[in-house]
N, C-alpha and C. Protein backbone atom coordinates (compact mmCIF):
# COMPACT_ATOMS: atom_id res chain seq x y z
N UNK A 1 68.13 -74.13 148.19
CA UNK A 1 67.83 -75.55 148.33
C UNK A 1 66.71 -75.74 149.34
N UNK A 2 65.95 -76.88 149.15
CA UNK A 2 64.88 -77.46 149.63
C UNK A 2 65.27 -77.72 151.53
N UNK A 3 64.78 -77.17 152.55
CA UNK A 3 65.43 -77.13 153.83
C UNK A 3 64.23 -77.90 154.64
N UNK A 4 64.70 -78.85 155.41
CA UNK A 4 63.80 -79.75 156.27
C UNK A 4 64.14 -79.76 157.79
N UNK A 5 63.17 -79.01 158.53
CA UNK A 5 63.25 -78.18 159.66
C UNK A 5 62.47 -79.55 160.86
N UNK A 6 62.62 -80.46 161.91
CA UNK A 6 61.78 -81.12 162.93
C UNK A 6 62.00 -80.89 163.81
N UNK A 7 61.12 -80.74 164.75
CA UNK A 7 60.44 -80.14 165.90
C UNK A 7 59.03 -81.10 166.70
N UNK A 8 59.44 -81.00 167.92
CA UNK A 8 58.39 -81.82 168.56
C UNK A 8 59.24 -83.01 169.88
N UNK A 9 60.28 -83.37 169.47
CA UNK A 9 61.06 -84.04 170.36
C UNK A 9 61.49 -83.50 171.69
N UNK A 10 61.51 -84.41 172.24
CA UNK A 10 61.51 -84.47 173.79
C UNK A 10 61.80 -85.94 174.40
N UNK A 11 61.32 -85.26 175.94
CA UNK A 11 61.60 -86.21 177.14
C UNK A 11 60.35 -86.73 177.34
N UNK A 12 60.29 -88.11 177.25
CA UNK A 12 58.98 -88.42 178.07
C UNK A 12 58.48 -89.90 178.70
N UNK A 13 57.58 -90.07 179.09
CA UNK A 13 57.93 -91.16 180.29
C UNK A 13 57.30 -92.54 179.07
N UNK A 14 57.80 -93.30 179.47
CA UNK A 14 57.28 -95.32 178.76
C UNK A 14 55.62 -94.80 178.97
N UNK A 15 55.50 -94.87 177.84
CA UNK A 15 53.81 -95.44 177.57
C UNK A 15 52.85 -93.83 177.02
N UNK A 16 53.57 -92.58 177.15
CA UNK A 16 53.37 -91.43 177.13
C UNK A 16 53.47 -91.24 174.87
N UNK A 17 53.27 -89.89 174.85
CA UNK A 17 53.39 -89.97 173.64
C UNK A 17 53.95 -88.51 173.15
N UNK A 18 54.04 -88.62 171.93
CA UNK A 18 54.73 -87.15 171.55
C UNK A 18 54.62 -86.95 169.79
N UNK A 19 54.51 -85.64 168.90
CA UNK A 19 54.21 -85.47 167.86
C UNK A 19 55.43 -84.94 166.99
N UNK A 20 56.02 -85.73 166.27
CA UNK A 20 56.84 -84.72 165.96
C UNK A 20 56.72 -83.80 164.43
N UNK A 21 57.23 -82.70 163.90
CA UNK A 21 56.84 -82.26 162.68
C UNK A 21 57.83 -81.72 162.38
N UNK A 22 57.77 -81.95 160.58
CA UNK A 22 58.78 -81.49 159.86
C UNK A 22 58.40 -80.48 158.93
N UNK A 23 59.03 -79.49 158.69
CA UNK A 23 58.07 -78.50 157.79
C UNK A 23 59.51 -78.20 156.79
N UNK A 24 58.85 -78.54 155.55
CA UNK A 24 59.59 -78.09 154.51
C UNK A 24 59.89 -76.75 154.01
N UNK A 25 61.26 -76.15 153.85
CA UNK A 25 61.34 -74.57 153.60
C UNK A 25 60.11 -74.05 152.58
N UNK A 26 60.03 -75.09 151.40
CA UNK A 26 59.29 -74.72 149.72
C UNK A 26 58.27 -75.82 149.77
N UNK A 27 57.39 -76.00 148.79
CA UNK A 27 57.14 -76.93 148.59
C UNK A 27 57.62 -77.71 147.80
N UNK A 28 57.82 -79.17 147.57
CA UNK A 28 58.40 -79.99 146.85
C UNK A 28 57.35 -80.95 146.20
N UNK A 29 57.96 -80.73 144.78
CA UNK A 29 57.26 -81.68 143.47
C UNK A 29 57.88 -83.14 143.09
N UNK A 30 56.40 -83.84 142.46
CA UNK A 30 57.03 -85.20 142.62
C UNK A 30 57.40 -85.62 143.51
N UNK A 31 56.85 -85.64 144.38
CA UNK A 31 57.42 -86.43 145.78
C UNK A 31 57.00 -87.92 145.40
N UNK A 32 58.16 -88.51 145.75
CA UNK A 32 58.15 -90.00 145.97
C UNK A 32 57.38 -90.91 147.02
N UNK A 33 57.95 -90.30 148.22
CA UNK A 33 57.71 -90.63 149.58
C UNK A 33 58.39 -89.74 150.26
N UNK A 34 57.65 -89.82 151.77
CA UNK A 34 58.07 -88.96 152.74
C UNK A 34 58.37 -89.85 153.62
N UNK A 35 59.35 -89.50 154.99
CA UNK A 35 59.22 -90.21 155.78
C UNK A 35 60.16 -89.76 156.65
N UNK A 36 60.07 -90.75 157.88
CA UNK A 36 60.85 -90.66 159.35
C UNK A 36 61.70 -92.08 159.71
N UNK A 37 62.88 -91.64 159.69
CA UNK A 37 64.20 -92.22 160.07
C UNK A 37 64.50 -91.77 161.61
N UNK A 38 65.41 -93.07 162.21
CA UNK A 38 65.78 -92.96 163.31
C UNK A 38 66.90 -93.64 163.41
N UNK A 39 68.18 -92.66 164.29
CA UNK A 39 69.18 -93.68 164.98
C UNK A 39 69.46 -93.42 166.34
N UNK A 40 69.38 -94.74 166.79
CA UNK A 40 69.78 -94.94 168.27
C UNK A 40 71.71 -94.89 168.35
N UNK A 41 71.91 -94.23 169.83
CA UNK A 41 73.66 -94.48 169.54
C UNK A 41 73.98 -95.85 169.06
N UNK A 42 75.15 -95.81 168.58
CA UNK A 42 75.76 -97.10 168.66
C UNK A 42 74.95 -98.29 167.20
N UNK A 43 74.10 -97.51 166.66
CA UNK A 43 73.16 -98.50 166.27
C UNK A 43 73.04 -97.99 164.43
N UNK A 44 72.44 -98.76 163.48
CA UNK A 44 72.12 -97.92 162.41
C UNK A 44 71.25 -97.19 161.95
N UNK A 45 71.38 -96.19 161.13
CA UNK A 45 70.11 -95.26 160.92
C UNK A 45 68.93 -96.43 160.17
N UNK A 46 67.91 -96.28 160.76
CA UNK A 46 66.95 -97.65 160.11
C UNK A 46 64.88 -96.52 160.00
N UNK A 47 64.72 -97.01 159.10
CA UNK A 47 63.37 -96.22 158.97
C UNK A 47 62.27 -97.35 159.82
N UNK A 48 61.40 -95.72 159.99
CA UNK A 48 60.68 -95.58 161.28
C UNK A 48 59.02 -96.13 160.06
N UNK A 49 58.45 -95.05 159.42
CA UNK A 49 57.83 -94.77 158.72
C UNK A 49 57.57 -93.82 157.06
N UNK A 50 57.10 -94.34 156.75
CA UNK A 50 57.19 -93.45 154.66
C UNK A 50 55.83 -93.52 154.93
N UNK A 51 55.91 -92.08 153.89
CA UNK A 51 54.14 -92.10 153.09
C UNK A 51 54.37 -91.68 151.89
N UNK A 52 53.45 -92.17 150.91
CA UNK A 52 54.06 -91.86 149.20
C UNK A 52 53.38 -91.08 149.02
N UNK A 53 53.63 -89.98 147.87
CA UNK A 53 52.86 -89.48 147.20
C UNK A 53 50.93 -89.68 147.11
N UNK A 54 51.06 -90.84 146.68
CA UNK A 54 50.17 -91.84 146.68
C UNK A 54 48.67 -91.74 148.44
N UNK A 55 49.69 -91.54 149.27
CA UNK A 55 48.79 -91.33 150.29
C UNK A 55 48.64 -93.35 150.84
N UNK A 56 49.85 -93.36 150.62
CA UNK A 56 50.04 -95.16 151.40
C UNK A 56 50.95 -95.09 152.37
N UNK A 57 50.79 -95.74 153.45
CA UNK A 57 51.84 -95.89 154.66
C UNK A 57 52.45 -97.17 154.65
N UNK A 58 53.33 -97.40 155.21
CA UNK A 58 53.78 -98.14 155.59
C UNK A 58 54.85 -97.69 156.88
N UNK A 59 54.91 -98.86 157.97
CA UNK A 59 55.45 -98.98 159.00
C UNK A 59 56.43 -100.04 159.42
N UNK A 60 57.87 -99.78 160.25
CA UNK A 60 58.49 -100.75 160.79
C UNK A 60 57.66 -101.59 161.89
N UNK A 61 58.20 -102.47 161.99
CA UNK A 61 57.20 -103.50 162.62
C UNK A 61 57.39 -103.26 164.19
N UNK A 62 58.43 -102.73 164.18
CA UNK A 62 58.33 -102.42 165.88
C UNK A 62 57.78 -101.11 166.16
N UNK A 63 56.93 -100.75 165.28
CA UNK A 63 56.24 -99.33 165.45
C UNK A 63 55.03 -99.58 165.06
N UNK A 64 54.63 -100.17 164.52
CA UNK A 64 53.13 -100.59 164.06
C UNK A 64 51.92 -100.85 164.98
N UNK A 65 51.05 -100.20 164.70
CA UNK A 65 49.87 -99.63 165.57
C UNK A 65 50.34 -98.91 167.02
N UNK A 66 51.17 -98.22 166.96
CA UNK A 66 51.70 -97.45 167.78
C UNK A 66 52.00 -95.51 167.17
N UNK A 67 52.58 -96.05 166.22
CA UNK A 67 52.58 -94.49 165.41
C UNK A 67 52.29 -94.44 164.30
N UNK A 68 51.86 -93.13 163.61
CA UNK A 68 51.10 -92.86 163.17
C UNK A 68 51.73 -91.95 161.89
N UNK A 69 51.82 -91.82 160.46
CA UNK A 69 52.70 -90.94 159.82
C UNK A 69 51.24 -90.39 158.84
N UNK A 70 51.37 -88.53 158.62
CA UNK A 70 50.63 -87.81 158.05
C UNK A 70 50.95 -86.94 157.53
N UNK A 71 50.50 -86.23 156.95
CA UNK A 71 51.22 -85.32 156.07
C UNK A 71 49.89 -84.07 155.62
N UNK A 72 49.91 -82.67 155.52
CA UNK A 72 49.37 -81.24 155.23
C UNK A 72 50.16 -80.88 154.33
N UNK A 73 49.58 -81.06 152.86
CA UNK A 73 50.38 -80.37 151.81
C UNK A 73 50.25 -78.91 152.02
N UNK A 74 49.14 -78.41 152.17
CA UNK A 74 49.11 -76.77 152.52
C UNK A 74 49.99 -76.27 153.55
N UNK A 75 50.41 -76.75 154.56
CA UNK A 75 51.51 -76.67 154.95
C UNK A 75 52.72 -77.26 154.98
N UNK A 76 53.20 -77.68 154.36
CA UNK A 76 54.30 -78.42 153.55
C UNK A 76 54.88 -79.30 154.98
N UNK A 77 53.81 -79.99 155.34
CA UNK A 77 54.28 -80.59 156.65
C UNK A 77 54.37 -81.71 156.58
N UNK A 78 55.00 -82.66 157.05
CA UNK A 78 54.60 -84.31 157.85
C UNK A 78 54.39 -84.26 159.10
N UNK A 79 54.23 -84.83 159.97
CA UNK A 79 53.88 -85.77 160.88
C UNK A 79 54.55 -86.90 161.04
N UNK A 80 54.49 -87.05 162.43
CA UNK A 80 55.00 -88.53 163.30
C UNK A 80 54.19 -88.09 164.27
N UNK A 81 52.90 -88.79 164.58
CA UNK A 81 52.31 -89.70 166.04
C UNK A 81 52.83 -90.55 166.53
N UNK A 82 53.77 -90.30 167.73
CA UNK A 82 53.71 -91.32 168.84
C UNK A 82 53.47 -91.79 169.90
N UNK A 83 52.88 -92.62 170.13
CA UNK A 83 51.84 -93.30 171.62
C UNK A 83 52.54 -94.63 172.09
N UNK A 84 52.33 -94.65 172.94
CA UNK A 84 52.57 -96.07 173.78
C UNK A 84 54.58 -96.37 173.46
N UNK A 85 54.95 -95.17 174.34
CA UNK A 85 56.31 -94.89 173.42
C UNK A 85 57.14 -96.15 174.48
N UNK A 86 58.14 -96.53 174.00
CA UNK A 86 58.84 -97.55 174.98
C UNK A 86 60.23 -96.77 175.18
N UNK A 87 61.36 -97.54 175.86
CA UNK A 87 62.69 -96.78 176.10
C UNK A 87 63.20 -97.09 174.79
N UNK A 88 62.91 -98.56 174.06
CA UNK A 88 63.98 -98.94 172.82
C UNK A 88 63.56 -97.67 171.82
N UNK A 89 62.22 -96.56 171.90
CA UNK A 89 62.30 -95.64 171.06
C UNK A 89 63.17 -94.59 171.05
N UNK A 90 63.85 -94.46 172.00
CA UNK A 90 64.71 -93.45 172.09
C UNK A 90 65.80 -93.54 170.91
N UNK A 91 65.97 -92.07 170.39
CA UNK A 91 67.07 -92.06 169.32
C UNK A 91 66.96 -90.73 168.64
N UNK A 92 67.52 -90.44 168.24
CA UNK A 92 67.44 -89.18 166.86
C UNK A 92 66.64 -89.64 165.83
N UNK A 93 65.43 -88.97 165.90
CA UNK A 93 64.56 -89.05 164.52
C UNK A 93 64.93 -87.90 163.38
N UNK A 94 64.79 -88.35 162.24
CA UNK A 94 64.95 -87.64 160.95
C UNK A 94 64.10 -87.71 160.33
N UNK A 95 64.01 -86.36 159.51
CA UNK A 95 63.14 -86.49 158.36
C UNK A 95 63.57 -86.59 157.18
N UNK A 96 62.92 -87.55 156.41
CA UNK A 96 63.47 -87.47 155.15
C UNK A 96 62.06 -87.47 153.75
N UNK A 97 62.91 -87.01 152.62
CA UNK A 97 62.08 -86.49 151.38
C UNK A 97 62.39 -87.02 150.35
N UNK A 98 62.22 -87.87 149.80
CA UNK A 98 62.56 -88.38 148.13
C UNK A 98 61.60 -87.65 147.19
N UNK A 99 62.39 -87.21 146.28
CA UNK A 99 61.36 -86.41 145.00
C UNK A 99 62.17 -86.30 143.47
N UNK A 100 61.41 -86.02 142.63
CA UNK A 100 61.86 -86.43 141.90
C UNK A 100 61.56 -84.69 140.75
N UNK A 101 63.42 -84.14 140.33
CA UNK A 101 62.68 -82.89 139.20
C UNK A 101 62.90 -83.12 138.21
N UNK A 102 62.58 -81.60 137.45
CA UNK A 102 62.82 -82.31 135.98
C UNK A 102 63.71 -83.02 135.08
N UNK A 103 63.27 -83.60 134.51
CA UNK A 103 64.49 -84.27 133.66
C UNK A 103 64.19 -85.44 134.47
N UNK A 104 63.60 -85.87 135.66
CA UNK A 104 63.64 -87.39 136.32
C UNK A 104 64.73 -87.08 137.59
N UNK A 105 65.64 -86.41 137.26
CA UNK A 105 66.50 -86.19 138.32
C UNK A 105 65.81 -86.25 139.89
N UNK A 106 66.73 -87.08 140.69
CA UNK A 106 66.45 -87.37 142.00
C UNK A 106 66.82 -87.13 143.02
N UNK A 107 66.36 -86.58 143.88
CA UNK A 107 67.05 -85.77 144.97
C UNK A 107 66.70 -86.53 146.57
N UNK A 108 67.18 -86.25 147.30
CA UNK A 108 66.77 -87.07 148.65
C UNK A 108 67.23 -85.47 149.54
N UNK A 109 66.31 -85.39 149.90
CA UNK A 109 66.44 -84.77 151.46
C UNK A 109 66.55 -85.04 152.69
N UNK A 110 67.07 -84.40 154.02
CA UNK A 110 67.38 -84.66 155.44
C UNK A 110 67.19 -83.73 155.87
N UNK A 111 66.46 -83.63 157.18
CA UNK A 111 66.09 -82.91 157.89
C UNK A 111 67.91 -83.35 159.11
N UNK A 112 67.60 -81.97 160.44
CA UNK A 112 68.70 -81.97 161.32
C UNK A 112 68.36 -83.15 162.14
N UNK A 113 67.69 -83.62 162.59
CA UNK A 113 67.21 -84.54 163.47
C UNK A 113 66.50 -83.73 164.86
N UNK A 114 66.07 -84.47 165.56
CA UNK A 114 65.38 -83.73 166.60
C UNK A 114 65.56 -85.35 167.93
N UNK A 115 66.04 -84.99 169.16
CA UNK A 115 66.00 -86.30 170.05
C UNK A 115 64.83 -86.32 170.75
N UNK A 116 64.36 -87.74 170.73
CA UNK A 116 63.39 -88.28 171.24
C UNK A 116 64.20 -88.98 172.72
N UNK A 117 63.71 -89.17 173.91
CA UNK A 117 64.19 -89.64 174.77
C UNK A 117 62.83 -90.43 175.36
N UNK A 118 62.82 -91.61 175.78
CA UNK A 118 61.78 -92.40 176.30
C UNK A 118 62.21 -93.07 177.69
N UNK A 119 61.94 -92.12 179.04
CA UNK A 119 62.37 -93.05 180.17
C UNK A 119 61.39 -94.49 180.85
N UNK A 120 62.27 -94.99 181.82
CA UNK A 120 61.50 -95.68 182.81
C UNK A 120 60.44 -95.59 183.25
């Protein structure tokens, strides 16, 4: 099975920034969209950023012009840029993969998560 590995999380101070990356075991066909999920304790898992197939972004509004989502098919990677980080960013980020195989069949992937921490 398709394995989604992120890396890049850490500690770091309000206003500082950090990259995080997800690297897919294989490569994956038909991709739908890619993207980065986050949950804070106590709170629900709520998306951060997607990028489609397509090469379109879109962003939550409390992240907008702040981070940044990309993607290296040659290295079966995504991306998360983040700058001007605040404390409310703190949480477990995820990666996630919608794709689609044959037959139409649809699969969703999850990465382990990786913690982001944003102090004072």
């Amino acid at each position: 099975q398709v394995q989604l590995v992120e890396s890049g999380g850490g500690l770091v101070q309000a206003g500082g920034s950090l990259r995080l990356s997800c690297v897919a075991s294989r490569r994956i066909f038909s991709i739908n969209a890619m993207g980065w999920y986050r949950q804070a304790p106590g709170k629900q898992r709520e998306l951060v950023a997607v990028v489609t197939g397509g090469d379109n972004t879109n962003y939550a509004d409390s992240v907008k012009g702040r981070f940044t989502i990309s993607r290296d098919n040659a290295k079966n990677t995504v991306y998360l840029q983040m700058s001007s980080l605040k404390p409310e960013d703190t949480a477990v980020y995820y990666c996630n993969v919608k794709s689609r195989g044959s037959g139409g069949t649809r699969y969703d992937y999850w990465g382990q998560g990786t913690q982001v921490t944003v102090s004072s």
